[in-house]
Structures are given as structure tokens and as C-alpha cells.
C-alpha atoms as a PDB file:
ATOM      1  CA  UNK A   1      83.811 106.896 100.170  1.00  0.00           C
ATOM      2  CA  UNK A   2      83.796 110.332  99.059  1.00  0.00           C
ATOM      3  CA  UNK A   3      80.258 111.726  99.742  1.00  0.00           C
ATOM      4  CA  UNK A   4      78.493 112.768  96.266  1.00  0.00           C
ATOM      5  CA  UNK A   5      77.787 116.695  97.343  1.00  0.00           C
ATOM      6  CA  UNK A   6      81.659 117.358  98.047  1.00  0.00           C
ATOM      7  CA  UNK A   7      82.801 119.816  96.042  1.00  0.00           C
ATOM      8  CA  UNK A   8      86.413 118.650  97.094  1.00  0.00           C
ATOM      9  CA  UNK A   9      88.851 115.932  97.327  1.00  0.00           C
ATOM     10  CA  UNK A  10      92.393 115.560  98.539  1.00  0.00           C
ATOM     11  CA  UNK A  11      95.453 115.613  96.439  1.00  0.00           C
ATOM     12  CA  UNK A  12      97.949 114.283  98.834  1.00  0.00           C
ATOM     13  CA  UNK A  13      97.534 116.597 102.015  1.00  0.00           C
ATOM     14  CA  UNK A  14      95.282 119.564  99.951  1.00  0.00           C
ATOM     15  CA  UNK A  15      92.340 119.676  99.089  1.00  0.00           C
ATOM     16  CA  UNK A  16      91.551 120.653  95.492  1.00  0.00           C
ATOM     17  CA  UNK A  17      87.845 120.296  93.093  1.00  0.00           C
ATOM     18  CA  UNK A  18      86.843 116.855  92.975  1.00  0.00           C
ATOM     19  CA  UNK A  19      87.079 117.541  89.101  1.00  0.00           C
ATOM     20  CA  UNK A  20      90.990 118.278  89.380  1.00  0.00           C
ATOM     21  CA  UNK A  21      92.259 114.740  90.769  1.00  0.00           C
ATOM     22  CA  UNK A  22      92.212 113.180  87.833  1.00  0.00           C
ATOM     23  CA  UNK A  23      94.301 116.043  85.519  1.00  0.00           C
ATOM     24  CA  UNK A  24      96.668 116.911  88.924  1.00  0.00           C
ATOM     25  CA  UNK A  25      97.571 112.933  89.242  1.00  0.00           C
ATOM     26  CA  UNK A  26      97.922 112.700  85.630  1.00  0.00           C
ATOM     27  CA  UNK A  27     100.519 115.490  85.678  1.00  0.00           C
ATOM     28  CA  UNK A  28     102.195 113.739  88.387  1.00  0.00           C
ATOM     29  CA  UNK A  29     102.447 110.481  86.550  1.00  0.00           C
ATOM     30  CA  UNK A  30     103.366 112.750  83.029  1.00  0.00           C
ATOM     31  CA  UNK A  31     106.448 113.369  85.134  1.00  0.00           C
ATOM     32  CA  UNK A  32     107.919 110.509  86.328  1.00  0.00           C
ATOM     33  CA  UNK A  33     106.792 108.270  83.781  1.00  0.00           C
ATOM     34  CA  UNK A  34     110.680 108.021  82.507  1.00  0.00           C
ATOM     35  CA  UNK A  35     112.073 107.453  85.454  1.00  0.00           C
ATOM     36  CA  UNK A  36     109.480 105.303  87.387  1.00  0.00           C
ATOM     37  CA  UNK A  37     111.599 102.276  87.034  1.00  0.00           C
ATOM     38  CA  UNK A  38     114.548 103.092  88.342  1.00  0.00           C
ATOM     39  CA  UNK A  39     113.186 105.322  91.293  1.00  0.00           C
ATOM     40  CA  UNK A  40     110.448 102.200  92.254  1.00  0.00           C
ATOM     41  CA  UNK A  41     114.486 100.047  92.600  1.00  0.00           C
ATOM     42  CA  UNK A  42     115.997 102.996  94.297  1.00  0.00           C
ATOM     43  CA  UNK A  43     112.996 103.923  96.653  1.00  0.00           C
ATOM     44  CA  UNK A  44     112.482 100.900  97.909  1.00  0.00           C
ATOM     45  CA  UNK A  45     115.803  99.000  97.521  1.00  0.00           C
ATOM     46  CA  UNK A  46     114.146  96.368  95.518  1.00  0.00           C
ATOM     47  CA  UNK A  47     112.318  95.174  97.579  1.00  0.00           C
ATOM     48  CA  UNK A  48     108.766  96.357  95.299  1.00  0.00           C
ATOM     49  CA  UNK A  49     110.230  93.296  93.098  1.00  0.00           C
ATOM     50  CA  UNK A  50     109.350  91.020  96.039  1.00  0.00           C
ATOM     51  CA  UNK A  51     105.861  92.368  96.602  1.00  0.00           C
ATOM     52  CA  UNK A  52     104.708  92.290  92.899  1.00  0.00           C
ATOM     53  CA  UNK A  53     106.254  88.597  92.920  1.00  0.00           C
ATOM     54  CA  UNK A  54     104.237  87.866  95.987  1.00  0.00           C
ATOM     55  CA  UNK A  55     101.230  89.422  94.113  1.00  0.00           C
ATOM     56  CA  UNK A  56     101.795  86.720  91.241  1.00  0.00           C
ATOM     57  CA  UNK A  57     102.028  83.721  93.660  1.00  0.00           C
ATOM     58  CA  UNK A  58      98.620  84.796  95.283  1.00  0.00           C
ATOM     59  CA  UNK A  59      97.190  85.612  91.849  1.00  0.00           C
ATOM     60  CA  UNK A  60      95.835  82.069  90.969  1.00  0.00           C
ATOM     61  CA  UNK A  61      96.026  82.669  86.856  1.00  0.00           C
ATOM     62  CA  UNK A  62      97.092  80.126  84.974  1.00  0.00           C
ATOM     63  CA  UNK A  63      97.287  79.161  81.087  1.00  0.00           C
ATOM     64  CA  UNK A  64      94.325  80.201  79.256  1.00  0.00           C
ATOM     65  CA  UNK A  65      92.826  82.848  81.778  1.00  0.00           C
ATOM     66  CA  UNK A  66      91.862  86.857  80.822  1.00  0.00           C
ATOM     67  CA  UNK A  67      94.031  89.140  83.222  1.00  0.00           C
ATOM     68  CA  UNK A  68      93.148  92.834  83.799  1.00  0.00           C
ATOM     69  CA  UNK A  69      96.099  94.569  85.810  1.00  0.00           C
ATOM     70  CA  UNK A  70      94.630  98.035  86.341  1.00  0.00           C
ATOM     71  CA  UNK A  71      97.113 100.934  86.773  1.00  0.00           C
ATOM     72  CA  UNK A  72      99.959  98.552  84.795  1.00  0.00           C
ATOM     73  CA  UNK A  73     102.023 101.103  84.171  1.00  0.00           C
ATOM     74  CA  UNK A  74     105.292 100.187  83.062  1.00  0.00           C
ATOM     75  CA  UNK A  75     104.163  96.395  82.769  1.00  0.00           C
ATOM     76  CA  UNK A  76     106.156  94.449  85.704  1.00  0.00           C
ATOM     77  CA  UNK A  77     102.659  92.531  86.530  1.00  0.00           C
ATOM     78  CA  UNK A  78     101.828  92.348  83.149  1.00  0.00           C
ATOM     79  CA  UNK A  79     105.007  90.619  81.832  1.00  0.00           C
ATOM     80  CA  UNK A  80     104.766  88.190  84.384  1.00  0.00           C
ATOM     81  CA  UNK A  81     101.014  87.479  83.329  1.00  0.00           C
ATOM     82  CA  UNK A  82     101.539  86.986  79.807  1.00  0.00           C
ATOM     83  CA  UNK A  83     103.748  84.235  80.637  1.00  0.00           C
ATOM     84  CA  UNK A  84     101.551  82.074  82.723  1.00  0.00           C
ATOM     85  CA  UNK A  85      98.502  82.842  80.720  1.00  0.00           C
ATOM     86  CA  UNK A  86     100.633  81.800  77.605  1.00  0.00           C
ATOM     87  CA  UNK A  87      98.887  81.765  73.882  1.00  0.00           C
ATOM     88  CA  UNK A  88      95.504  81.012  74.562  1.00  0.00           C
ATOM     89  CA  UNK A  89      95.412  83.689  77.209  1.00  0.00           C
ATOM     90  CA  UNK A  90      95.037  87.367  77.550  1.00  0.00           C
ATOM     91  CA  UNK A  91      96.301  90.029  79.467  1.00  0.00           C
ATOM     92  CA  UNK A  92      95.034  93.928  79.508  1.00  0.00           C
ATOM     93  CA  UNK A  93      97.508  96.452  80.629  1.00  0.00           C
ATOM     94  CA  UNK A  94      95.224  99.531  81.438  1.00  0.00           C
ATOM     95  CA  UNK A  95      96.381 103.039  82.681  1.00  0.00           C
ATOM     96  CA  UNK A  96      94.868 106.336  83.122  1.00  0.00           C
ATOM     97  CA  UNK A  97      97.767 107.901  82.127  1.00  0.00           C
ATOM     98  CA  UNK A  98      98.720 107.797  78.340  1.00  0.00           C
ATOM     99  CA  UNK A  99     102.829 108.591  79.680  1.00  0.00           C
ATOM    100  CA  UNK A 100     102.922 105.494  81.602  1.00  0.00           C
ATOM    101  CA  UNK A 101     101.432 103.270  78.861  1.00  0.00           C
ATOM    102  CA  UNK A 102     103.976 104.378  76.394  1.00  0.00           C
ATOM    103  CA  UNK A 103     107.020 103.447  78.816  1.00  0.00           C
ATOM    104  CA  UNK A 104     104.896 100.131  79.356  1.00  0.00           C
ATOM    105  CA  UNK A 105     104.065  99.189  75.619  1.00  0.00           C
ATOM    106  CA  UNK A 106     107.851  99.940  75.405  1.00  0.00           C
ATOM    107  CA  UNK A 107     109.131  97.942  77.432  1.00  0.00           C
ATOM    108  CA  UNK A 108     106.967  94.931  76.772  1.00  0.00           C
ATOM    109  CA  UNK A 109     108.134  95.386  73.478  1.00  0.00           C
ATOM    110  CA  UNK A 110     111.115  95.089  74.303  1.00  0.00           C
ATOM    111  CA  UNK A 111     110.983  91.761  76.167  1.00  0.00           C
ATOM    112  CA  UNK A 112     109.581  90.308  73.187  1.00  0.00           C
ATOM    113  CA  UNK A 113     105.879  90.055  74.962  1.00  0.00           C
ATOM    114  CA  UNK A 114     103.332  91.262  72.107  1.00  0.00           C
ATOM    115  CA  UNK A 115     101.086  88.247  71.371  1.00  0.00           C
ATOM    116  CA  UNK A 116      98.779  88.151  74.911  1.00  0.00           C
ATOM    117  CA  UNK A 117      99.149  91.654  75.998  1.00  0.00           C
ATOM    118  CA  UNK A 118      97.086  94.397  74.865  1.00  0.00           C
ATOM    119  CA  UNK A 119      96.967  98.187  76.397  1.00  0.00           C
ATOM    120  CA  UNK A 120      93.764 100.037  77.241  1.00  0.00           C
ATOM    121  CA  UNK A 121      93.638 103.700  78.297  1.00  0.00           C
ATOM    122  CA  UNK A 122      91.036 103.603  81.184  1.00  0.00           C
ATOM    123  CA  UNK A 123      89.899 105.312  84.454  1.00  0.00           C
ATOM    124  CA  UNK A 124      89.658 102.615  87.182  1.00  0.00           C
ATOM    125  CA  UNK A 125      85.868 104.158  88.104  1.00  0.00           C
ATOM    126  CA  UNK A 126      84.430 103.125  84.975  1.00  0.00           C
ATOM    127  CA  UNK A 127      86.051 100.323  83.425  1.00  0.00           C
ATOM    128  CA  UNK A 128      85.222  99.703  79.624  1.00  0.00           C
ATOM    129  CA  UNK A 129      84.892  96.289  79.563  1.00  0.00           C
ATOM    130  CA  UNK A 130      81.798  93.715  79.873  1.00  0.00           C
ATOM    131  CA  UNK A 131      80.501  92.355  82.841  1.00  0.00           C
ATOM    132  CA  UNK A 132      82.085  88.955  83.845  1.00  0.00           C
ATOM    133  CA  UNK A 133      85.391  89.557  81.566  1.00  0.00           C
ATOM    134  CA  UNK A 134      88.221  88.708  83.650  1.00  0.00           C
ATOM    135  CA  UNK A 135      89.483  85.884  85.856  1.00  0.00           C
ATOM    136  CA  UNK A 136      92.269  87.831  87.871  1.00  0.00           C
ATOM    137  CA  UNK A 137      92.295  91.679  88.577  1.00  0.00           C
ATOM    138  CA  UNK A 138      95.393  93.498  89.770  1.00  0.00           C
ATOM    139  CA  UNK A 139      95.982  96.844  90.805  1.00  0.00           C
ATOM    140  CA  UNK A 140      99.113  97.341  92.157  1.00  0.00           C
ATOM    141  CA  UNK A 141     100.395 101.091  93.889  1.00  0.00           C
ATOM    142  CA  UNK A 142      97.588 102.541  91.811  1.00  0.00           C
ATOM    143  CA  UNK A 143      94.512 102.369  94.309  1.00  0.00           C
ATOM    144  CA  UNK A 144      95.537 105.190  96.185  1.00  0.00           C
ATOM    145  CA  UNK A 145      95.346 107.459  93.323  1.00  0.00           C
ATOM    146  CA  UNK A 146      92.014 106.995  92.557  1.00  0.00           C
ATOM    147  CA  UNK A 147      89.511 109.751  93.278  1.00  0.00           C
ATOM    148  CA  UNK A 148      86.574 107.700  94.418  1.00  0.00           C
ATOM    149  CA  UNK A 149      87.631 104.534  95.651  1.00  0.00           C
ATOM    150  CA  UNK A 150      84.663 102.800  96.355  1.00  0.00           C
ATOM    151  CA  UNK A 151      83.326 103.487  92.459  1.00  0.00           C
ATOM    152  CA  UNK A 152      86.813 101.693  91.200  1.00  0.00           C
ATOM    153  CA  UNK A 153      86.299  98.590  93.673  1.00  0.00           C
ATOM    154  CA  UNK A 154      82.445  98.417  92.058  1.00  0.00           C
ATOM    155  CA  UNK A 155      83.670  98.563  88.327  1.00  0.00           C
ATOM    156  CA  UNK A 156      86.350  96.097  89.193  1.00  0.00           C
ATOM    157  CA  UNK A 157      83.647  93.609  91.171  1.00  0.00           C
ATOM    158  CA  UNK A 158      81.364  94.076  87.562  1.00  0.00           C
ATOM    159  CA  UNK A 159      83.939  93.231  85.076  1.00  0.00           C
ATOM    160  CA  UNK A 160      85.113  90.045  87.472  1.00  0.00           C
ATOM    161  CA  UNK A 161      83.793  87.004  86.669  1.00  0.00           C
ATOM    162  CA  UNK A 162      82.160  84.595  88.907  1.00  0.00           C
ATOM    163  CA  UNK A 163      85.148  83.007  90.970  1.00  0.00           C
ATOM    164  CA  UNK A 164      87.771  85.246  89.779  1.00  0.00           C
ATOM    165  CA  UNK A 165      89.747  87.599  92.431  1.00  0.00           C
ATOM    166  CA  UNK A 166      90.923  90.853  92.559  1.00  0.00           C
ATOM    167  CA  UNK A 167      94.498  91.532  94.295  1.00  0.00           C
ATOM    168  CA  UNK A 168      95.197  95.177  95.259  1.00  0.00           C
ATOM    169  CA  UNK A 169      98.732  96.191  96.466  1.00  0.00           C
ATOM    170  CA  UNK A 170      99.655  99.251  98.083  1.00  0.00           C
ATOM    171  CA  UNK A 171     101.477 101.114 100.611  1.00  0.00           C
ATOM    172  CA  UNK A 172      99.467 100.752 103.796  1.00  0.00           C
ATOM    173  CA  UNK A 173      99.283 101.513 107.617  1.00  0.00           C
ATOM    174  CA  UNK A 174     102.987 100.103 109.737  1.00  0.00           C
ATOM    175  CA  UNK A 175     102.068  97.787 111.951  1.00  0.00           C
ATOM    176  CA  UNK A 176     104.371  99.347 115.000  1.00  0.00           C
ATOM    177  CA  UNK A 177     104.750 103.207 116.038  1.00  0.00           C
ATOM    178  CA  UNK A 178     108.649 102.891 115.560  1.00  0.00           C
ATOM    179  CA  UNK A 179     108.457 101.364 111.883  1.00  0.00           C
ATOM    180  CA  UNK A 180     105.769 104.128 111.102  1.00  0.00           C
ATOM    181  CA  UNK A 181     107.682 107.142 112.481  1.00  0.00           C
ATOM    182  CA  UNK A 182     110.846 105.932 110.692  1.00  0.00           C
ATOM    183  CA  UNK A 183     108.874 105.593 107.455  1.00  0.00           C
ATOM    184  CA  UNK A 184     107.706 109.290 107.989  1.00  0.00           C
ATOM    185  CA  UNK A 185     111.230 110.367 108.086  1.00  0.00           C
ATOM    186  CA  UNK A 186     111.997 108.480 104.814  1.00  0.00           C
ATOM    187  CA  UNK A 187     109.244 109.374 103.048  1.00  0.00           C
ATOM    188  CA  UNK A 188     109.003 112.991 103.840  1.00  0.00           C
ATOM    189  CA  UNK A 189     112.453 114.034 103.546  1.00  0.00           C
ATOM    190  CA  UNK A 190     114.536 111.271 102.108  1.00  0.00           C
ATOM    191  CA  UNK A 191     111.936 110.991  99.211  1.00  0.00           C
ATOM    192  CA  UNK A 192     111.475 114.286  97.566  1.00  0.00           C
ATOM    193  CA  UNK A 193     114.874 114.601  97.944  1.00  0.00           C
ATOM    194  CA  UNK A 194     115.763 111.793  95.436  1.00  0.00           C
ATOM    195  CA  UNK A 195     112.747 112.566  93.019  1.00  0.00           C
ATOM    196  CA  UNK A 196     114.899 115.911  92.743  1.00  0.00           C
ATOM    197  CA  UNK A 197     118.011 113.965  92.154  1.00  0.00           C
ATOM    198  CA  UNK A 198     116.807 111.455  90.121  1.00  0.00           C
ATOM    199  CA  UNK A 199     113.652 112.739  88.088  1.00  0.00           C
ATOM    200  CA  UNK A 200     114.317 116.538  88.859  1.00  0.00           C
ATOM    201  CA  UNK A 201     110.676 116.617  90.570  1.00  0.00           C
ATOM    202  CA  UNK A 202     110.900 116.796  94.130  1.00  0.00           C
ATOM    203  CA  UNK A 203     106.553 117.623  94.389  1.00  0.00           C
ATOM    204  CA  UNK A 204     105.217 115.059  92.752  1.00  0.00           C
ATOM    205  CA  UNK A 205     107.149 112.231  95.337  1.00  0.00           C
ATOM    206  CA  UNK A 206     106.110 114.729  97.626  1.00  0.00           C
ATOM    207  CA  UNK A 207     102.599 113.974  96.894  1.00  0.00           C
ATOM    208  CA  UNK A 208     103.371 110.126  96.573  1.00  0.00           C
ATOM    209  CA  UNK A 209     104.177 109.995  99.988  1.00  0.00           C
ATOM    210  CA  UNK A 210     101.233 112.218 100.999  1.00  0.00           C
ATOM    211  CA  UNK A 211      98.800 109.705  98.977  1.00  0.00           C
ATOM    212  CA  UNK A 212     100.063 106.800 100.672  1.00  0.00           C
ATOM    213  CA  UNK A 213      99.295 108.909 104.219  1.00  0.00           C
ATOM    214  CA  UNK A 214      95.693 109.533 102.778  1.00  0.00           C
ATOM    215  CA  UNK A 215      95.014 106.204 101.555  1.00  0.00           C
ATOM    216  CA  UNK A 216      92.016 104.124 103.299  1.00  0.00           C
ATOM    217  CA  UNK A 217      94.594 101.698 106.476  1.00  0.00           C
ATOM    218  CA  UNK A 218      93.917  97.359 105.828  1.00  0.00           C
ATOM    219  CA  UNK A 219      90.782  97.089 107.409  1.00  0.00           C
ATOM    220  CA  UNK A 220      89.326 100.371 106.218  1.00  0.00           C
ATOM    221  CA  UNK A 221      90.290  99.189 102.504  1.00  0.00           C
ATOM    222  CA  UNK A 222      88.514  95.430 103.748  1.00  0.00           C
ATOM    223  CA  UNK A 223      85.367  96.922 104.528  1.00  0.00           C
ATOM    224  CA  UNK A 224      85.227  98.741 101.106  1.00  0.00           C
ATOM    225  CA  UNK A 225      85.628  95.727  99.472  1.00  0.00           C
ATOM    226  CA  UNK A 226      83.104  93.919 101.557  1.00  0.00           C
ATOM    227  CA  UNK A 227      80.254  96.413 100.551  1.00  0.00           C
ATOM    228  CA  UNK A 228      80.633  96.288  96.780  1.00  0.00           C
ATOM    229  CA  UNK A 229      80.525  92.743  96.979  1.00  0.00           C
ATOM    230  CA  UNK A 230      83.621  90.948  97.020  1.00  0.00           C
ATOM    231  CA  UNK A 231      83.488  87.835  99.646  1.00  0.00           C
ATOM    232  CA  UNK A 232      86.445  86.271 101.809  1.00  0.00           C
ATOM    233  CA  UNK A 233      87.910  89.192 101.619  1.00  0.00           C
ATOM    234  CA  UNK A 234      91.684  89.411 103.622  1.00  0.00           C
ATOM    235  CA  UNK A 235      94.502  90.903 103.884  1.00  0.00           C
ATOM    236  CA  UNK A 236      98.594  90.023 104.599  1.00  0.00           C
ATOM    237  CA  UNK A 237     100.666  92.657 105.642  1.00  0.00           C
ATOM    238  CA  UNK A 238     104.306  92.203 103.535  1.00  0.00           C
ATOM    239  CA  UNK A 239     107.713  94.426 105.164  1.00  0.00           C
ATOM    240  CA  UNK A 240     105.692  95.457 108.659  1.00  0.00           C
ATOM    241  CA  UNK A 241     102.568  96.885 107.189  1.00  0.00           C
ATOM    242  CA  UNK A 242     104.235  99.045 105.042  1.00  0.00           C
ATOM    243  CA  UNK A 243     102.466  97.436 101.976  1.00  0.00           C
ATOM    244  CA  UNK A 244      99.464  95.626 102.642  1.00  0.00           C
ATOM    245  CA  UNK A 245      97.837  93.067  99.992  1.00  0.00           C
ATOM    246  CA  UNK A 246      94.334  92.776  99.664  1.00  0.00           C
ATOM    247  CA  UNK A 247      92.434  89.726  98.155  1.00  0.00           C
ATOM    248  CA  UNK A 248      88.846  89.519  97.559  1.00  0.00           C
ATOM    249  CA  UNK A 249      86.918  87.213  95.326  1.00  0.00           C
ATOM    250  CA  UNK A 250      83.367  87.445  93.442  1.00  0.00           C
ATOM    251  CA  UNK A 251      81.058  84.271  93.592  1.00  0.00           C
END
């Protein structure tokens, strides 16, 4: 947790003024926001499709229930919400970042999904909702961006409702040394190198696959969880560790 007299926090692998993060991941997200789609299929050959489907199937929401998938982004959660919590349901897209809504609204729009989904610019710390809103919470390759971490987890445990769950998804810790010094070759060379291709920003993957170096490994992430309250907390490791998925509920 990051200790209330820093003056500092890190931005991938610097270390910038606690009151930056938010404005310096913002600009990262400003800039890829157009081409997050097609760089989440290239960077990962698909296989994020997988791990947000797995997300679903673990998700336990069904027709009626009030979803909150926190750093939604361009929506792939969300879409597949709206449909399983159908007309009587609800599902809140929120994002910190006003460029990634857009592309989300957008595209929901798009797919015809209006009815069950509405969008919510918030900052995962202090979510502005009641207590006890939500049955399901989501936050999926968002986590890691989040300046204090521990704050978020609390502010998602509030707005829960008894017996609900929240599922966070993100890049994690590789289970072997091989899979993890392959994945440092990818992700530190192979990555930039296609945000400059791609999305003419080679810094801001840069920093994407510093955050995911930075970012609290599965049992670290557990023991958060455990102290703001969430019980049964687990974890499954999907692709070798590479993306962990944490599940905690509130009783």
C-alpha cells in the first residue's frame, strides 16, 4: 500500500509526485484510446478474448443483477454483461479516462447495446456510488494503473453488496523463470516496437509493460484483498501466470 507521507509513486519504472499518476496515466490512455482494440488482438494474439471470456464464466451475474466493470474501457466486459443481465438489469461502464469512454460508448452503440448500460467517469479510489450497489465488480487490466491500490480494493468492497464478488484481471507474476524471461523479451522490445507501428507511441507501451512489472505478484494482490475485507479470496493463474484472476467475495 503506498504509505500516506510519500511524496512519490511509480509510473512504470520512475518515480514521479504521487499527485502526477493520475494526469501521466491519463495521457497514456488519451493516446491509445483509438487503437486499444486492435493492439489488445495484436499484443496478445487474441488470446485477451479468452481471459475476459473466462472472467464472464467466473462472474456469477445473471438476469436482473447491477454490474460495475471498473476501468471498462472500450466495453468488451460490458457488452457481454448487458446481455446476461438483460432488461431488468444494469450494467455501469466506468473509466477514469474520458478518451476511453468515448471509444466505449461508441462501440456499444454500435452493437446496438444502449438500454442496460450506462457510463460513469470515475477514479477507482473513490467510487461514486452507494454502499451495497452492485452484485458483480470487474476490473479487468486496469488495477495496475491505479495509484493506491489498497484505497480502490476498499471503495470496491463498500459499493459490493452482501454476497456479491469482485473479479480483477491482470497481467501477473509467470509461474516459471523461462516463461518470465521470454515475456521480458516480448514486452520490452517487441512491445514498444509495435505501439510505434501501430499507434505511433512507442512510451506509453513502454510504460504498460513497466506497470505490469510494478504491479503487486497473486499472493501479494490476495493479501490486499484479504485486509479490506473481501473473504474466500483466490486466485487461478490463466496462460502460465502471465495473467492471474483474482476472486473475492463480501458477506
Amino acid at each position: 500500500m503506498q504509505d500516506d507521507q510519500s511524496k512519490t509513486t511509480h509510473f512504470g519504472f520512475k518515480e514521479i509526485p504521487t499527485d502526477d499518476k493520475v494526469e501521466a496515466v491519463a495521457q497514456v490512455f488519451h493516446s491509445v484510446a483509438a487503437k486499444y482494440d486492435i493492439m489488445n488482438d495484436l499484443m496478445s494474439g487474441g488470446i485477451h478474448r479468452l481471459w475476459k471470456r473466462h472472467t464472464i464464466s467466473q462472474s456469477g451475474v445473471r438476469a436482473g443483477n447491477h454490474v460495475l466493470d471498473i476501468a471498462g474501457g472500450t466495453g468488451d466486459l460490458t457488452l457481454q454483461f448487458s446481455r446476461l443481465v438483460g432488461n431488468q438489469g444494469q450494467v455501469v461502464l466506468a473509466d477514469i479516462n474520458d478518451s476511453m469512454l468515448k471509444v466505449g460508448r461508441d462501440k456499444l452503440a454500435n452493437r446496438g447495446v444502449v438500454s442496460n448500460v450506462t457510463f460513469v467517469q470515475a477514479n477507482a479510489e473513490a467510487l461514486p456510488f452507494p454502499d451495497d450497489t452492485f452484485d458483480c465488480i470487474t476490473i479487468a487490466f486496469g488495477l495496475r494503473n491505479v495509484t493506491d491500490k489498497s484505497k480502490a480494493l476498499a471503495s470496491m468492497y463498500r459499493v459490493l453488496k452482501p454476497g456479491g464478488r469482485l473479479l480483477v484481471l491482470e497481467f501477473s507474476k509467470p509461474e516459471s523463470e523461462v516463461l518470465s524471461n521470454i515475456y521480458d523479451q516480448y514486452s520490452f522490445r517487441l512491445l514498444p516496437m509495435m505501439g510505434k507501428l501501430i499507434a505511433n507511441d512507442s512510451e506509453s507501451y513502454r510504460y504498460l509493460a513497466e506497470s505490469i512489472r510494478m504491479h503487486p505478484d497473486q499472493e501479494t494482490l490476495k493479501s490486499m484483498m484479504d485486509e479490506v475485507g473481501f473473504e474466500r479470496t483466490s486466485y487461478q493463474n490463466l496462460t502460465g501466470g502471465i495473467v492471474a484472476l483474482h476472486k473475492g467475495f463480501k458477506f
